[in-house]
C-alpha atoms as a PDB file:
ATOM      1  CA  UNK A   1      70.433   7.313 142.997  1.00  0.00           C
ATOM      2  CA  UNK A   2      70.601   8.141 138.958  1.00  0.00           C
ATOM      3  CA  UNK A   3      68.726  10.479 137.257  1.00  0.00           C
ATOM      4  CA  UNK A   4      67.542  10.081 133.820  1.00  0.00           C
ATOM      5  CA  UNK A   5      66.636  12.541 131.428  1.00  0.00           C
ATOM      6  CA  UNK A   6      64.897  10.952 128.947  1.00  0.00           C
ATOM      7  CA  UNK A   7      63.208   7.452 128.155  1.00  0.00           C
ATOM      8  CA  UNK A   8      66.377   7.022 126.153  1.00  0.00           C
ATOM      9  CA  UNK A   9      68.746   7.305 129.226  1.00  0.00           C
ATOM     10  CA  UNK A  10      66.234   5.318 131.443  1.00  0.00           C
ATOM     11  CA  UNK A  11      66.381   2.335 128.619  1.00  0.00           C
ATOM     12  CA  UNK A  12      69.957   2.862 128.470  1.00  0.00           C
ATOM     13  CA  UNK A  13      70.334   2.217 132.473  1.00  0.00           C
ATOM     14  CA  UNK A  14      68.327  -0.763 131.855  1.00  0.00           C
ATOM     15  CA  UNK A  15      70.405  -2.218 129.167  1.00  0.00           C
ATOM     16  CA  UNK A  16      73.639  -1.926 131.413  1.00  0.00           C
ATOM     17  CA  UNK A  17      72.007  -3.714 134.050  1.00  0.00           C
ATOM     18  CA  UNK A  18      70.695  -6.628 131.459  1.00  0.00           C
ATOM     19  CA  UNK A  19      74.372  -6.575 130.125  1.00  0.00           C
ATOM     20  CA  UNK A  20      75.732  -7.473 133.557  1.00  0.00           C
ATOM     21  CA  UNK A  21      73.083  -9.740 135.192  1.00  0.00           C
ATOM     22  CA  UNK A  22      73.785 -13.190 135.556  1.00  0.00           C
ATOM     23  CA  UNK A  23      71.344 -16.473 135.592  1.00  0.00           C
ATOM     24  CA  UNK A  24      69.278 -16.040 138.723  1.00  0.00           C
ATOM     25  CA  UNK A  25      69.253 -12.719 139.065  1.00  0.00           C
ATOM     26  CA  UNK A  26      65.751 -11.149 140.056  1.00  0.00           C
ATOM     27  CA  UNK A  27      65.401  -7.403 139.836  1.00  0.00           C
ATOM     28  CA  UNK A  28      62.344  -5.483 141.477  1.00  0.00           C
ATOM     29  CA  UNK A  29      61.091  -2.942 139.619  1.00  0.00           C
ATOM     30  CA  UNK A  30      58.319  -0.104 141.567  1.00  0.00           C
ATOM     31  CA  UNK A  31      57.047   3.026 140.530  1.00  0.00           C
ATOM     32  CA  UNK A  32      53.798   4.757 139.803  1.00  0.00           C
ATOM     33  CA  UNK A  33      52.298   4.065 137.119  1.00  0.00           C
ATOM     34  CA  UNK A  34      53.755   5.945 134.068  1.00  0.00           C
ATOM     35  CA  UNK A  35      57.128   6.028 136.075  1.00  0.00           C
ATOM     36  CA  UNK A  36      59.175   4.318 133.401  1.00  0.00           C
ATOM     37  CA  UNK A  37      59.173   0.251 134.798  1.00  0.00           C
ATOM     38  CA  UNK A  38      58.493  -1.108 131.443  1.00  0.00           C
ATOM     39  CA  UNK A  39      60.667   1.448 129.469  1.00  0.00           C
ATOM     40  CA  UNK A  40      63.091   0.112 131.999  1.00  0.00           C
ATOM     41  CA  UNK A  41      62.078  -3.620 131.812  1.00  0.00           C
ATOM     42  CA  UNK A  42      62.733  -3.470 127.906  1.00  0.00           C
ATOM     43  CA  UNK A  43      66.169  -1.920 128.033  1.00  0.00           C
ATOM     44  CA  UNK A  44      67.409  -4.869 130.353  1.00  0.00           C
ATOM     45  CA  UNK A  45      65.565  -7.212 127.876  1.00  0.00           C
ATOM     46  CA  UNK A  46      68.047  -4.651 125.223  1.00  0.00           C
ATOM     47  CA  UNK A  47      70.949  -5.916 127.257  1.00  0.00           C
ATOM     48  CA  UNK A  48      70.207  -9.784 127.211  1.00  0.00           C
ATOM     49  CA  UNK A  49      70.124  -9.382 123.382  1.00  0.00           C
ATOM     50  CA  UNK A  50      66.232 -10.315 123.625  1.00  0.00           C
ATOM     51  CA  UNK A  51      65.318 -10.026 119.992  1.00  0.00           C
ATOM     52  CA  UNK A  52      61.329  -9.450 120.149  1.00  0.00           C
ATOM     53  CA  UNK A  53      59.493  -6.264 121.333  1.00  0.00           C
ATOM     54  CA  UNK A  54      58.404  -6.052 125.425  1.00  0.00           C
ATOM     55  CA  UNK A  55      55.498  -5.377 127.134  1.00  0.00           C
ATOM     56  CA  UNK A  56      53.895  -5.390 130.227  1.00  0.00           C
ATOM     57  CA  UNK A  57      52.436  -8.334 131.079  1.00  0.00           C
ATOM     58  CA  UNK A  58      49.817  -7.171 133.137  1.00  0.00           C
ATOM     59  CA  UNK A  59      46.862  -9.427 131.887  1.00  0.00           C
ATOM     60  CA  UNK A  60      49.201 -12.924 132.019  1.00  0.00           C
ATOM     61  CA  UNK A  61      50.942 -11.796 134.905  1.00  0.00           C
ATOM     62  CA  UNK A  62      54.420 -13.308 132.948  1.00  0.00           C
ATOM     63  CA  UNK A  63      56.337 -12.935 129.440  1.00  0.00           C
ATOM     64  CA  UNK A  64      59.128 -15.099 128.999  1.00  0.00           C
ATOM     65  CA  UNK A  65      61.501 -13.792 126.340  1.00  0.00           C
ATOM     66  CA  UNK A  66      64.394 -15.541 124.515  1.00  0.00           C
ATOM     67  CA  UNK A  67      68.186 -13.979 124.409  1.00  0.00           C
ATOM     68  CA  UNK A  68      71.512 -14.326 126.159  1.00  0.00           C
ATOM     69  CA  UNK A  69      69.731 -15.536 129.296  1.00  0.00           C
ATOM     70  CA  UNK A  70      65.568 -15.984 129.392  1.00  0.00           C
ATOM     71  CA  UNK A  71      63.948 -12.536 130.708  1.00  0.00           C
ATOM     72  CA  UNK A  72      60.638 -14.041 132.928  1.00  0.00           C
ATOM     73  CA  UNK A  73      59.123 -10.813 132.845  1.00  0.00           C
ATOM     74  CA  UNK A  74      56.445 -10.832 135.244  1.00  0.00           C
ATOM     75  CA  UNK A  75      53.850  -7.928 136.451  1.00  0.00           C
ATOM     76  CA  UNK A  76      52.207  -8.125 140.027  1.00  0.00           C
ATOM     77  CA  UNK A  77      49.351  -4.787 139.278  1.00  0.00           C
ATOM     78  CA  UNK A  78      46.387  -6.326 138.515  1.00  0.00           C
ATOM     79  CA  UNK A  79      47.086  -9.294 141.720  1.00  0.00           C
ATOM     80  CA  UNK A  80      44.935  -8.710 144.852  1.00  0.00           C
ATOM     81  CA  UNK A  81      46.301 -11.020 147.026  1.00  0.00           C
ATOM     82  CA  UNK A  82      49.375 -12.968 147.127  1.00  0.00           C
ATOM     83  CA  UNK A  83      47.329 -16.740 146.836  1.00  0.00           C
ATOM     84  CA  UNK A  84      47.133 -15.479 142.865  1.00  0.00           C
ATOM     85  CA  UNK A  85      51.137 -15.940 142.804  1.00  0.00           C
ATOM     86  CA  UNK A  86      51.009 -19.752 144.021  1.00  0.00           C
ATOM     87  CA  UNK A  87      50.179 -21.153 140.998  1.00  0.00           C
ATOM     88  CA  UNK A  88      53.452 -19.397 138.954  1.00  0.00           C
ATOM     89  CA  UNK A  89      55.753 -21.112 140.542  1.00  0.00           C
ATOM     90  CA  UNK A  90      57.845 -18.472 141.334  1.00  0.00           C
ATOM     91  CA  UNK A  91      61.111 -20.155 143.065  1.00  0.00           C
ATOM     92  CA  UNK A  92      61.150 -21.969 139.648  1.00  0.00           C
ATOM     93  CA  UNK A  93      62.419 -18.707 137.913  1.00  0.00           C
ATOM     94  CA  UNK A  94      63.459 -16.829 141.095  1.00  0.00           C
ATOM     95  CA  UNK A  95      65.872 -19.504 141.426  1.00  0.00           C
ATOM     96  CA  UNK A  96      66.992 -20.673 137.642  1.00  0.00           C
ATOM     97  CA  UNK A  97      68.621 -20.294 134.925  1.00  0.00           C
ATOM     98  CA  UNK A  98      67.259 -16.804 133.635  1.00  0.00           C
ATOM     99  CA  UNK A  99      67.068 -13.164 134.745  1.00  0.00           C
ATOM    100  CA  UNK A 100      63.705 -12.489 136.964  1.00  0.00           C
ATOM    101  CA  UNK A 101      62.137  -8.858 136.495  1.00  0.00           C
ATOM    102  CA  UNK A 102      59.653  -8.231 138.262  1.00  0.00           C
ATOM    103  CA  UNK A 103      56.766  -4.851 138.108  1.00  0.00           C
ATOM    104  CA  UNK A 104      55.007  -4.024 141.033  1.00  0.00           C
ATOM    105  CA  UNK A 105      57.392  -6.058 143.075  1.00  0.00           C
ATOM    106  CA  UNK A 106      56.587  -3.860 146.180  1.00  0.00           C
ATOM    107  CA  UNK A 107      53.132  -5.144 145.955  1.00  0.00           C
ATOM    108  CA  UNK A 108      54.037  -8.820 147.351  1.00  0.00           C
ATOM    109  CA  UNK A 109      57.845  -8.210 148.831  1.00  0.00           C
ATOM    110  CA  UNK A 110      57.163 -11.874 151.024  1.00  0.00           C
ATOM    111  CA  UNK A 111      57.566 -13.419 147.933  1.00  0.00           C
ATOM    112  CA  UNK A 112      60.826 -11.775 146.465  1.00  0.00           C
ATOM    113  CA  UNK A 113      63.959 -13.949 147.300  1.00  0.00           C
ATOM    114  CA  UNK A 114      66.407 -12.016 149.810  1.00  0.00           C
ATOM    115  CA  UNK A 115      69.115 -11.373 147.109  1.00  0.00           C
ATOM    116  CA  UNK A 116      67.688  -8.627 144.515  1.00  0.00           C
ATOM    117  CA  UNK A 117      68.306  -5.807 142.809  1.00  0.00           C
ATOM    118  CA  UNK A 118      65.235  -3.254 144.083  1.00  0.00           C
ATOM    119  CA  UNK A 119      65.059  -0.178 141.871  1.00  0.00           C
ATOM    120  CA  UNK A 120      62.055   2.616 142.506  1.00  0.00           C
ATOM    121  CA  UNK A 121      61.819   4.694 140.034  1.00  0.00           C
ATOM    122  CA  UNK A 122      60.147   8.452 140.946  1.00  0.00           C
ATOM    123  CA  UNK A 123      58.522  11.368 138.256  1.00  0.00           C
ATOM    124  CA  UNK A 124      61.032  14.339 139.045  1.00  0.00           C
ATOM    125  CA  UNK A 125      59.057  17.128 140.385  1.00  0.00           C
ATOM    126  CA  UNK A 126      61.272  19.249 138.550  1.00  0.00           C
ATOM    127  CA  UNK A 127      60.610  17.672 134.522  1.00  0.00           C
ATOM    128  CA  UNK A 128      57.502  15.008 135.143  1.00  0.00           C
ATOM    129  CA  UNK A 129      57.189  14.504 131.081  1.00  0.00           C
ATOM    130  CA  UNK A 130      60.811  13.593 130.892  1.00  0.00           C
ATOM    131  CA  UNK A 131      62.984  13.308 133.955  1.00  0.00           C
ATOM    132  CA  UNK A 132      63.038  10.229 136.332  1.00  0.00           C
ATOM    133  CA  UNK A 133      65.322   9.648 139.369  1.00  0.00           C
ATOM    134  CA  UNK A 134      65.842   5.585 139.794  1.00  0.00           C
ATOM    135  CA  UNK A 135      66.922   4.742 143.098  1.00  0.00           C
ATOM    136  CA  UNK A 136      69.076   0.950 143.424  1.00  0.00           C
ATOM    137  CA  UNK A 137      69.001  -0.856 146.201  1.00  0.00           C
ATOM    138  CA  UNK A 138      71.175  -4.304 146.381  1.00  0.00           C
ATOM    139  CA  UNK A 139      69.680  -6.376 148.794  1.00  0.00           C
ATOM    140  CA  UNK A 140      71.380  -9.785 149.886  1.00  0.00           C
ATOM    141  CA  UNK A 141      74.880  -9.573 148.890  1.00  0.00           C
ATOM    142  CA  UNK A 142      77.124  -6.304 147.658  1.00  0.00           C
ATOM    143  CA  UNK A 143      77.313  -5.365 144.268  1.00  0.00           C
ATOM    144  CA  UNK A 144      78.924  -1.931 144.159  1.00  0.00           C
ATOM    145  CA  UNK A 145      80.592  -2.209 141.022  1.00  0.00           C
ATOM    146  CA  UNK A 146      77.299  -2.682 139.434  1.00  0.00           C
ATOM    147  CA  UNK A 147      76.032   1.055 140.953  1.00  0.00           C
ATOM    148  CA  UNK A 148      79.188   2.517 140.058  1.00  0.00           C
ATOM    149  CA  UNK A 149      78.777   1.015 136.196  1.00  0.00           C
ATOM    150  CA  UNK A 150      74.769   2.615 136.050  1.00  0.00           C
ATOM    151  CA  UNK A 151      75.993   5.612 137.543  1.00  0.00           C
ATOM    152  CA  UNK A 152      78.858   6.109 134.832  1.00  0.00           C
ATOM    153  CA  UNK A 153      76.477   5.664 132.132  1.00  0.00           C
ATOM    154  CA  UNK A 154      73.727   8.289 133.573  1.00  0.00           C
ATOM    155  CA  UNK A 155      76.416  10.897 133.827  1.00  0.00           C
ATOM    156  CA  UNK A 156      77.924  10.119 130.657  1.00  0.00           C
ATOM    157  CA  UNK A 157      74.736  10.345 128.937  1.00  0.00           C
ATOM    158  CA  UNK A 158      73.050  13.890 131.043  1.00  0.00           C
END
């Protein structure tokens, strides 16, 4: 669990976790809406030097952006069923060469791959204009060093 103070510090966590993912990775983004996914989603796309501006691709249901890796950016809010997916091909990018990030992720979790990077992030009661509180969750193989590195920064930075 991290806190963030500010859409700054929420990027920032983002942009650590961009800097250290790896081809395949897929991270999971859920939240509420307004909870700070794509604020997130754009400072990972910060940290694989992506050089053009991100947005939610809720009415494509995918972005694909150019950097270190490819970011396949994809947004499940708008999908009512999980047939809809099918046709992306999703093991394609899942499983490739680029970093997976995924909105909405909770929607459809039969279709996330076992090894993932979950992260929910929650309105603080205490500050809901500003403050968020970003829960990680490695699922499929251990990756504490990776926690330890987002935690580091979100003290650093409060």
């Amino acid at each position: 669990m991290v806190t963030s103070t500010s859409e700054e510090l929420t990027r920032r966590l983002g942009m650590v976790l961009g800097e250290l993912s790896q081809a395949g990775s897929v991270i999971a983004l859920n939240g509420e809406l307004g909870a700070g996914k794509t604020v997130f989603a754009r400072g990972v796309a910060d940290g694989l030097k992506v050089r053009e501006a991100v947005s939610s691709p809720s009415y494509v249901l995918m972005n694909l952006y150019r950097g270190r890796l490819e970011l396949y950016h994809f947004d499940f809010y708008r999908l009512e069923n999980e047939e809809e997916l099918d046709e992306l091909g999703l093991d394609e990018y899942f499983y490739g060469e680029g970093v997976s990030l995924v909105e909405w992720a909770d929607k459809f979790p039969g279709v996330m791959p076992p090894t993932r990077v979950e992260i929910e992030i929650v309105k603080d009661p205490r500050d809901l204009d500003n403050s968020r509180v970003l829960y990680f969750k490695q699922m499929g193989k251990e990756n504490g060093f990776l926690f330890e590195e987002l935690k580091r920064v979100a003290s650093a930075c409060n």
